[in-house]
C-alpha atoms as a PDB file:
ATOM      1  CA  UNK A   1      35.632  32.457 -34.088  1.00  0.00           C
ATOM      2  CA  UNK A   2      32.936  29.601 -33.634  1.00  0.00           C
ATOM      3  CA  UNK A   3      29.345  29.913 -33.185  1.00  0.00           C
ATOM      4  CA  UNK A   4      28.091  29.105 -29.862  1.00  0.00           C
ATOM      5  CA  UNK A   5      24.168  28.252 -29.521  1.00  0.00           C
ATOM      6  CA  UNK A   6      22.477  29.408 -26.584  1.00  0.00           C
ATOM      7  CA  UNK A   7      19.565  27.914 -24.997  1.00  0.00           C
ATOM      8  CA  UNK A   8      17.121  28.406 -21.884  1.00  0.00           C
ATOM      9  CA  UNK A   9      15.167  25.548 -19.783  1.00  0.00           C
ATOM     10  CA  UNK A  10      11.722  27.312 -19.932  1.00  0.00           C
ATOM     11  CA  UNK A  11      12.092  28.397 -23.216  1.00  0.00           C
ATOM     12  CA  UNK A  12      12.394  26.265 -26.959  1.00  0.00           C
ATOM     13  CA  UNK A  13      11.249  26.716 -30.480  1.00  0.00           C
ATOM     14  CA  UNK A  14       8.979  24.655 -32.153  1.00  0.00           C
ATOM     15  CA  UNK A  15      11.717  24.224 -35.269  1.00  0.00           C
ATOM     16  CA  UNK A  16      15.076  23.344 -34.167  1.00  0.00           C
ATOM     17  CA  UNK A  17      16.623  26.576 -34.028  1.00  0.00           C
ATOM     18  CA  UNK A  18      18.512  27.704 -30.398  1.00  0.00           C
ATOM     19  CA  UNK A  19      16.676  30.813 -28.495  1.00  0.00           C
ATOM     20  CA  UNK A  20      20.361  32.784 -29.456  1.00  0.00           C
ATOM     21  CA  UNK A  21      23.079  32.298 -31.254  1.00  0.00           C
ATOM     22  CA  UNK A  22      26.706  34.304 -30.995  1.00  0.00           C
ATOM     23  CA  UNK A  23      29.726  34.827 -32.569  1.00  0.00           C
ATOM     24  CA  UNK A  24      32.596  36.941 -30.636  1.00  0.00           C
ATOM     25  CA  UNK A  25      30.419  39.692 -29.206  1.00  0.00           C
ATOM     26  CA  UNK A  26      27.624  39.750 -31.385  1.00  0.00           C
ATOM     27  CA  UNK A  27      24.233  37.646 -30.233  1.00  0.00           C
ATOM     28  CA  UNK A  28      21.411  37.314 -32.196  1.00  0.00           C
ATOM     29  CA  UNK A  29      18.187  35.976 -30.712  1.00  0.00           C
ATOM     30  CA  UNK A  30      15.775  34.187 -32.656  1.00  0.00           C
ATOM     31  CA  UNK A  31      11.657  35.118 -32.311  1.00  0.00           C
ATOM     32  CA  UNK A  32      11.196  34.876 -28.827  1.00  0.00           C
ATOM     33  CA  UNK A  33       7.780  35.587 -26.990  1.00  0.00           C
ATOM     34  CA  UNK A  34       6.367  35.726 -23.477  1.00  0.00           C
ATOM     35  CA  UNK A  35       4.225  32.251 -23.791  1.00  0.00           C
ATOM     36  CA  UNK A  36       5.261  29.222 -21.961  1.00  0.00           C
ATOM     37  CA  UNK A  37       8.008  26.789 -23.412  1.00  0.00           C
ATOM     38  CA  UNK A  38       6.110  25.668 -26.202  1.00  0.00           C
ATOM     39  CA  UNK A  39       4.306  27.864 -28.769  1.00  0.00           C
ATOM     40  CA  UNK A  40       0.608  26.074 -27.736  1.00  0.00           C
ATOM     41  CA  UNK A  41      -2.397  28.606 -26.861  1.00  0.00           C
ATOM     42  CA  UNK A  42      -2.758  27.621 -23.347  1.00  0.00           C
ATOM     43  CA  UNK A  43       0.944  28.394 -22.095  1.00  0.00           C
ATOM     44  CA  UNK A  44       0.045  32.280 -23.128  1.00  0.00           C
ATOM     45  CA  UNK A  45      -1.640  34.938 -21.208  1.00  0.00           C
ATOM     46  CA  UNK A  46      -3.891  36.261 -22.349  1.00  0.00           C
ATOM     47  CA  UNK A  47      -2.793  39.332 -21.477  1.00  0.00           C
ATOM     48  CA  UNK A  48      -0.851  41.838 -23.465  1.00  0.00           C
ATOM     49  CA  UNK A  49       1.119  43.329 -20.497  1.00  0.00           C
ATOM     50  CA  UNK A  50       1.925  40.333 -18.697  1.00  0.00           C
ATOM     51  CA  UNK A  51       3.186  38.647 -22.200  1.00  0.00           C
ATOM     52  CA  UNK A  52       5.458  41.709 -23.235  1.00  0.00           C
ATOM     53  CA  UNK A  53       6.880  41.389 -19.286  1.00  0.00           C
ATOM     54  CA  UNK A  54       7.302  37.626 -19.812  1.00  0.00           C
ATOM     55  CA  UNK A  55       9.439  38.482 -23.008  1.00  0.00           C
ATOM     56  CA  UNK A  56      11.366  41.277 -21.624  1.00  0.00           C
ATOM     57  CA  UNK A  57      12.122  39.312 -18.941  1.00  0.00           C
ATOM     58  CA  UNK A  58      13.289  36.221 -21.371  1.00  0.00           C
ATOM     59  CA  UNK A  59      15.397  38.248 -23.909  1.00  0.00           C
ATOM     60  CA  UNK A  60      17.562  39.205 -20.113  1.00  0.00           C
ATOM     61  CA  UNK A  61      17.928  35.747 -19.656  1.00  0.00           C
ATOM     62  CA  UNK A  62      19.190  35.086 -23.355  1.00  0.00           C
ATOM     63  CA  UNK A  63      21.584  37.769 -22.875  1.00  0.00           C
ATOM     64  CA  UNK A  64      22.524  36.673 -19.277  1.00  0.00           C
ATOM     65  CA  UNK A  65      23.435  32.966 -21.147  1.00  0.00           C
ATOM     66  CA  UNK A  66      25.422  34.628 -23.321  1.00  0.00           C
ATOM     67  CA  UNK A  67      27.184  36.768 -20.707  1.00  0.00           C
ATOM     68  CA  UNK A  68      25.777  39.835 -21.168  1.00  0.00           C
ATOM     69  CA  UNK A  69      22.456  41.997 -19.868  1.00  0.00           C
ATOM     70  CA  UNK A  70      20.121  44.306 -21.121  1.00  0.00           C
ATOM     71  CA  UNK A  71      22.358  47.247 -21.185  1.00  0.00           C
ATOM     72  CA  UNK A  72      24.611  45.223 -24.281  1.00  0.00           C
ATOM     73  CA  UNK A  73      20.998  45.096 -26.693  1.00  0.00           C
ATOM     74  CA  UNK A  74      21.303  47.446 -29.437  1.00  0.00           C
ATOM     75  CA  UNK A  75      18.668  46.943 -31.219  1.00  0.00           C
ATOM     76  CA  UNK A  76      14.320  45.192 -30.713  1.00  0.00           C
ATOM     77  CA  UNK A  77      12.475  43.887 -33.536  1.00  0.00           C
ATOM     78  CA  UNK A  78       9.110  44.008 -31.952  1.00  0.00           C
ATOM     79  CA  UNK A  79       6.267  42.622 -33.304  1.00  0.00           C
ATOM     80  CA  UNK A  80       2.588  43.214 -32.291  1.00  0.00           C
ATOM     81  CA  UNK A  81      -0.568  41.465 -32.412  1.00  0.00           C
ATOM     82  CA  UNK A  82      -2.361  44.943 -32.613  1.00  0.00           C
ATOM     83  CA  UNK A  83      -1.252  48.585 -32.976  1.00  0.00           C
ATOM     84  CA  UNK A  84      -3.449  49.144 -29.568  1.00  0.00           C
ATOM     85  CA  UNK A  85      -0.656  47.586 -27.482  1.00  0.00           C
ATOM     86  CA  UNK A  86       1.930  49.899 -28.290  1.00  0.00           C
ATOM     87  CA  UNK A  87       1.314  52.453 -25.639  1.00  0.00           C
ATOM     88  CA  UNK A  88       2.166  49.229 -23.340  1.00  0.00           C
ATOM     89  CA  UNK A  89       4.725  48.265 -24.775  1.00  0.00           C
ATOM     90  CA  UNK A  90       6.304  52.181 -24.583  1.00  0.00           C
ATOM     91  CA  UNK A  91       5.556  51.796 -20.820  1.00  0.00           C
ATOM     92  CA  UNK A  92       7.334  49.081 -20.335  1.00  0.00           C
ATOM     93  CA  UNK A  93      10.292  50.024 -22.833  1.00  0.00           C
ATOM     94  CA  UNK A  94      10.753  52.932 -20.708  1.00  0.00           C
ATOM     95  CA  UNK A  95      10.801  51.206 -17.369  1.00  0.00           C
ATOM     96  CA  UNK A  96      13.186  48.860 -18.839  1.00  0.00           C
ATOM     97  CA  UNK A  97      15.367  51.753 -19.837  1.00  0.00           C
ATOM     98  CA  UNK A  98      15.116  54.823 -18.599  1.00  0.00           C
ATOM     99  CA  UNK A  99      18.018  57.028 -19.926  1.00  0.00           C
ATOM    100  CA  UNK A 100      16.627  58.212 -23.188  1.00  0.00           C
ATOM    101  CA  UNK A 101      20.547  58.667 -24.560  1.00  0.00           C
ATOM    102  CA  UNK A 102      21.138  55.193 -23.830  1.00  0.00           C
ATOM    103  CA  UNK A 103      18.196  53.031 -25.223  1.00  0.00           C
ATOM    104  CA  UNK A 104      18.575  50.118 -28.078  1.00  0.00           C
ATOM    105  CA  UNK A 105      16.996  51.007 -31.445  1.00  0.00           C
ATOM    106  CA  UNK A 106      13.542  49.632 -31.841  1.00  0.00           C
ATOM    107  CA  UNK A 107      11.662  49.135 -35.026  1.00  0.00           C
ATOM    108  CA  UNK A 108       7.883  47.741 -34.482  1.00  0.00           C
ATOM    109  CA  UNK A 109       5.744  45.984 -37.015  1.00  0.00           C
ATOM    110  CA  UNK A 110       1.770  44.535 -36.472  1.00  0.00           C
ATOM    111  CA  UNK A 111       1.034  41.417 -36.920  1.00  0.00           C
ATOM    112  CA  UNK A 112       2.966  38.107 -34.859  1.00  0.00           C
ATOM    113  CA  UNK A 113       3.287  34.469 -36.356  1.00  0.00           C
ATOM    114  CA  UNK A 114      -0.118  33.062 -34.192  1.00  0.00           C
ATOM    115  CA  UNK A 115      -3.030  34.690 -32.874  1.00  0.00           C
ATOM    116  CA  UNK A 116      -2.377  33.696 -29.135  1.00  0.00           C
ATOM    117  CA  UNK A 117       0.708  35.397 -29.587  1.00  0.00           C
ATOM    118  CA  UNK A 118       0.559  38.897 -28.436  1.00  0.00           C
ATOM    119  CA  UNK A 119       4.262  40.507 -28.942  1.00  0.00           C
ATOM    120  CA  UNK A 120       7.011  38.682 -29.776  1.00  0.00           C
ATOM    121  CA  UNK A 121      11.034  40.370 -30.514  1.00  0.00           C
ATOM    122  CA  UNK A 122      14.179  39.666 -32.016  1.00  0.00           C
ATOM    123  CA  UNK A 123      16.902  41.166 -30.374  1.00  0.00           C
ATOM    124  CA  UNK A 124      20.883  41.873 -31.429  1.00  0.00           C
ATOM    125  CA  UNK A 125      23.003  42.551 -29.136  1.00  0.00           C
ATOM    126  CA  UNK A 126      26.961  43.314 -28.906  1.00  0.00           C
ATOM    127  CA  UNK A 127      28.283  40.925 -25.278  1.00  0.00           C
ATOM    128  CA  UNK A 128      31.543  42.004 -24.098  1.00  0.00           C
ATOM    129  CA  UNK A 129      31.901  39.584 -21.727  1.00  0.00           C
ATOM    130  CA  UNK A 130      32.315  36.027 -22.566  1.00  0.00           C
ATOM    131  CA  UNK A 131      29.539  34.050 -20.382  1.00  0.00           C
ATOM    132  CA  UNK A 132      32.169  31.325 -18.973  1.00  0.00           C
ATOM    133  CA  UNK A 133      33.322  30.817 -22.753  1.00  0.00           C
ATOM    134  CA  UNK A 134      36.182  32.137 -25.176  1.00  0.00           C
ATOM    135  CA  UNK A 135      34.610  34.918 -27.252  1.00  0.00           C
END
């Protein structure tokens, strides 16, 4: 099987890495936050809530270019800027999926790779479909 990068218009790392990468089924995302394209102050909100939605909203475009949706994630890597935002980030986790017997694992650690940045993930998920491509 061959690796197949996977990258979004509105969204790009600073260091030339794609926002996913898969193999078969399995996609791994790199760090990916709810800022603008860039990783520059400005294109962040500086609001917690709005940047966790931006970023929930961006890994289900990652999985969508790989062929899959939020229901193939297995498991968030969720970082914080501040333990404070956690209830948030529950409230939207739950929203996001409801059925308690069917949610990804999640492990969350404090502290994100710049101050501006307010939550940022990694995400691996398993893709049974194949996104226009041979798996």
């Amino acid at each position: 099987m061959s690796r197949r990068s996977i990258h979004l218009d509105d969204f790009s790392h600073e260091n030339p890495v794609p926002a996913a990468s898969r193999i078969g089924g399995l996609v791994a995302t790199g760090a990916v936050h709810g800022g603008g394209k860039g990783s520059a102050p400005e294109e962040f909100p500086p609001d917690f809530g709005e940047q966790a939605a931006r970023m929930f909203d961006r890994i289900a475009a990652i999985l969508a270019a790989a062929g899959g949706s939020l229901d193939d994630a297995l498991k968030f890597s969720v970082r914080l800027s501040a333990p404070e935002h956690r209830d948030e980030l529950n409230r939207q986790w739950c929203a996001l999926f409801p059925d308690p017997d069917s949610r990804p694992a999640r492990q969350v650690n404090i502290g994100t790779t710049r101050p501006h940045i307010l939550v940022q993930c990694e995400v691996l998920a398993v893709v049974t479909g194949n996104g226009g491509r041979d798996a």
